[in-house]
Protein backbone atom coordinates (compact mmCIF):
# COMPACT_ATOMS: atom_id res chain seq x y z
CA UNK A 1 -23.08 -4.37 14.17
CA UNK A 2 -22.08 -0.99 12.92
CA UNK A 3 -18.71 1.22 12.74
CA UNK A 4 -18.53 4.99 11.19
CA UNK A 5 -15.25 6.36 10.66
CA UNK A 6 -13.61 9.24 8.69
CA UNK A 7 -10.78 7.47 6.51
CA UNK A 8 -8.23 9.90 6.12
CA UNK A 9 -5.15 9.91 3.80
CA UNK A 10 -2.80 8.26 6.04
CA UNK A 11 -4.93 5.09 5.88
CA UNK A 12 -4.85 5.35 1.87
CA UNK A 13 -1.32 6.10 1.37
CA UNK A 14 -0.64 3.03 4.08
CA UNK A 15 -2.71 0.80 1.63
CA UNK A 16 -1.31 1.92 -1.10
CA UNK A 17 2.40 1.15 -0.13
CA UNK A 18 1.39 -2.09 1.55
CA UNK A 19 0.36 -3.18 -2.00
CA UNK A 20 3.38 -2.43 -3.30
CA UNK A 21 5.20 -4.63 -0.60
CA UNK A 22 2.88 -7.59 -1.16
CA UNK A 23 2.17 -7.97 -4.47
CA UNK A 24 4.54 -10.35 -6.13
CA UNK A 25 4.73 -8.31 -9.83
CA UNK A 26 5.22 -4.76 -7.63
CA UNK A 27 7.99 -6.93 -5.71
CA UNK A 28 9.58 -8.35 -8.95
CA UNK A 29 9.53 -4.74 -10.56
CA UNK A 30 10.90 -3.23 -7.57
CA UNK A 31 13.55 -5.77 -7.11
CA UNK A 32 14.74 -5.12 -11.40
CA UNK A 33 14.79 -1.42 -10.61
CA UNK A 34 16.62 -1.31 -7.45
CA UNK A 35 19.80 -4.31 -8.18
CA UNK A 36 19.47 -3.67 -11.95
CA UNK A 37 19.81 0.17 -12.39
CA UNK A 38 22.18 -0.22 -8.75
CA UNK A 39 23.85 -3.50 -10.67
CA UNK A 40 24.56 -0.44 -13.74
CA UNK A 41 26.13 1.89 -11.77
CA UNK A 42 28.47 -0.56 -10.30
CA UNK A 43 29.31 -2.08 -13.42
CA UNK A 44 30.55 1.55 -15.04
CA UNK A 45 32.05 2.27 -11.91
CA UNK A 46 34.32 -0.97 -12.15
CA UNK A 47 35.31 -0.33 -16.11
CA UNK A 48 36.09 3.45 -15.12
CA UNK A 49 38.34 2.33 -12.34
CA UNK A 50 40.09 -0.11 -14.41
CA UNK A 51 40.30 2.47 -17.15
CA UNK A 52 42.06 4.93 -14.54
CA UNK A 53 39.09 7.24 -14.33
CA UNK A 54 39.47 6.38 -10.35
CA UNK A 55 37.16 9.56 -9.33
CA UNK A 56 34.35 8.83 -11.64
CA UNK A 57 34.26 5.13 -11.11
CA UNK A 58 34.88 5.63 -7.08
CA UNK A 59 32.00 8.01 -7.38
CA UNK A 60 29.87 5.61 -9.51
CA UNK A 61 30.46 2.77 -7.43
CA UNK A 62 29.64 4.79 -4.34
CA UNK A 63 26.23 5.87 -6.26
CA UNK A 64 25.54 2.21 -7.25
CA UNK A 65 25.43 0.91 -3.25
CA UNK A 66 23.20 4.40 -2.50
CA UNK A 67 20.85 3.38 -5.09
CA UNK A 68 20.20 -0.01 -3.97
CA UNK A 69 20.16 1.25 -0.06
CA UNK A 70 18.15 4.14 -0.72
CA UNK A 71 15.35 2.76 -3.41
CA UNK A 72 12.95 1.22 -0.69
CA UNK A 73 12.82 4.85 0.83
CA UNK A 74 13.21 7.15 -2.33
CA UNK A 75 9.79 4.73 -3.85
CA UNK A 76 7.66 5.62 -0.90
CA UNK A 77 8.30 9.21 -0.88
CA UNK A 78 6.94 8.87 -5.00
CA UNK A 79 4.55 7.24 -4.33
CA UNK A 80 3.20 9.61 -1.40
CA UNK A 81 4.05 12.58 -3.79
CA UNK A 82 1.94 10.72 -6.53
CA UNK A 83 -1.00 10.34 -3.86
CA UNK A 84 -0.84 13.93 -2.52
CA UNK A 85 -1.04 15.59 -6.09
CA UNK A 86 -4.55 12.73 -6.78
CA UNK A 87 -5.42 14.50 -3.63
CA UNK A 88 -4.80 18.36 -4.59
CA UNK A 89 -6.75 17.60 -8.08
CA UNK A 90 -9.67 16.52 -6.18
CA UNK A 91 -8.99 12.46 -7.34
CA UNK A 92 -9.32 11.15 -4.07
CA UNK A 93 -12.50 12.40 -2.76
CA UNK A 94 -14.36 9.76 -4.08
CA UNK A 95 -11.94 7.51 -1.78
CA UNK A 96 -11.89 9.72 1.43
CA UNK A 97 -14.05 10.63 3.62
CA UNK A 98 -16.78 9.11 5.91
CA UNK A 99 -17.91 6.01 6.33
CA UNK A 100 -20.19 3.51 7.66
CA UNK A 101 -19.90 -0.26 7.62
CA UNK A 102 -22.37 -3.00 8.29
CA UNK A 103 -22.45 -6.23 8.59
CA UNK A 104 -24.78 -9.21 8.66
CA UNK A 105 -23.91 -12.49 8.61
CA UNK A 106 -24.27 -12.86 4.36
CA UNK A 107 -22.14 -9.62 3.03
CA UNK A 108 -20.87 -6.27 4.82
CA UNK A 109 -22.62 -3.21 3.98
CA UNK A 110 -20.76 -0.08 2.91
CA UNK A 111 -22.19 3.62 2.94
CA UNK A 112 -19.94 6.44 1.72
CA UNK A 113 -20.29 9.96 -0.28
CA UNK A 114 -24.19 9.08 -0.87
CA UNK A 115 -22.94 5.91 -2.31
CA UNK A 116 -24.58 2.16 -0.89
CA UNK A 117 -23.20 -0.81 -1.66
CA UNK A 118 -22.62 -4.60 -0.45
CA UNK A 119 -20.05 -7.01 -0.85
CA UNK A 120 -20.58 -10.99 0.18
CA UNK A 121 -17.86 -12.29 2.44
CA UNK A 122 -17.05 -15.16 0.27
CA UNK A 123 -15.48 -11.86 -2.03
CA UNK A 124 -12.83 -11.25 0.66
CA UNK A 125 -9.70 -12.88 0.71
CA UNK A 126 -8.04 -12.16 3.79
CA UNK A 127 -7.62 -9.73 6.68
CA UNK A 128 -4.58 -8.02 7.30
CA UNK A 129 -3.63 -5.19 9.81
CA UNK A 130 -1.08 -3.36 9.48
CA UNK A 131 -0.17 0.41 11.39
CA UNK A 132 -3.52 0.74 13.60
CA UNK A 133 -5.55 -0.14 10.23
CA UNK A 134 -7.25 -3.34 9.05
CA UNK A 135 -7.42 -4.31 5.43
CA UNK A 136 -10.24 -6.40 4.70
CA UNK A 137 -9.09 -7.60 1.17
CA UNK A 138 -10.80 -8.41 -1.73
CA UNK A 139 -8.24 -9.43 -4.30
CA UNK A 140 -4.79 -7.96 -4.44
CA UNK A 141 -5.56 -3.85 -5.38
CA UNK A 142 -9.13 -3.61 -3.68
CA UNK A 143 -9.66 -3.51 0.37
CA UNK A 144 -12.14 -1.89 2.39
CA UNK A 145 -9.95 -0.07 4.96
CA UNK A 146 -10.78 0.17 8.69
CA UNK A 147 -8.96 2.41 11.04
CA UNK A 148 -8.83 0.16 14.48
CA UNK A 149 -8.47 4.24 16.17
CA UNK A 150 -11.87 4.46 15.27
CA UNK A 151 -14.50 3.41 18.24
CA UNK A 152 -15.55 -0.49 17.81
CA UNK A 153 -13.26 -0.80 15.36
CA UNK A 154 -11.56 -4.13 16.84
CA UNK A 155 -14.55 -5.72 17.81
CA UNK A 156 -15.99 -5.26 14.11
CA UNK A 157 -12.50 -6.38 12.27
CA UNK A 158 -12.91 -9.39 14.38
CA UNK A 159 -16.47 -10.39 14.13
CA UNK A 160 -15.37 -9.65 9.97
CA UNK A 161 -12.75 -11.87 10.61
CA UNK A 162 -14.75 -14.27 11.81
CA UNK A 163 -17.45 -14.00 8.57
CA UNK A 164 -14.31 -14.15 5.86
CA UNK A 165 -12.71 -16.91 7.76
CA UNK A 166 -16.32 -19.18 7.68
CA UNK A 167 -17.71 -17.81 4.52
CA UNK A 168 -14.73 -16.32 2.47
């Protein structure tokens, strides 16, 4: 069974974000930086309101409760920022781009950019979909990203499935 698809920078940036919403040291790291640096703000706004400074601490308060609303959102738009300059500099074409997948029943094959390579299915951890795009993971940072828009595409992710579930 074979699938060829163009993986485009949607896909990446979805991968890339899903990491950071899985992984329990992103998670932990997020979590300090959103309630500490919000906890901060609310702290200084409390002293400066019982110091009578009622404007600043009002307004520090007020900035503490948009930090920790606003962090989830403000972190993605980073970290699509980040991706879009790796993709200006010419970083990412090693990542995007065509591909064609494989698969027999000991490892799926992988052609991209001139490149050939194989990976056993006992490497994969798990499959995960998420937006109209599979994630066959290997580990926590490293997937091999399927769009399901492509043609075939949920027929292979299944029969992968399948392979990871018996083999993996």
């Amino acid at each position: 069974m074979e699938i060829e698809f163009e993986l485009e920078f949607e896909d990446w940036a979805l991968f890339v974000i899903h990491i950071g919403r899985t992984d329990p040291a992103s998670l932990r790291l997020a979590r300090l930086f959103r309630f500490g640096f919000g906890g901060i703000y609310l702290a200084f706004g409390i002293f400066a309101i019982a110091a009578a400074m009622y404007v600043t601490g009002v307004a520090m308060v007020m900035l503490g409760f948009a930090w920790m609303v606003l962090y989830p959102r403000i972190t993605i738009a980073r970290v699509v920022k980040q991706l879009r300059k790796k993709l200006s500099r010419g970083e990412a074409a090693s990542i995007l781009g065509r591909y064609v997948l494989r698969l027999d029943p000991q490892e799926l094959h992988a052609e991209a950019h001139g490149a050939r390579s194989s990976i056993p299915w006992n490497l994969f951890t798990q499959v995960v979909e998420v937006e109209e795009r599979a994630m066959l993971q290997i580990g926590t940072f490293k997937a091999v990203i399927i769009p399901l828009r492509a043609a075939g595409a949920r027929e292979f992710v299944d029969t992968c499935s399948a392979y990871i579930r018996r083999l993996g």
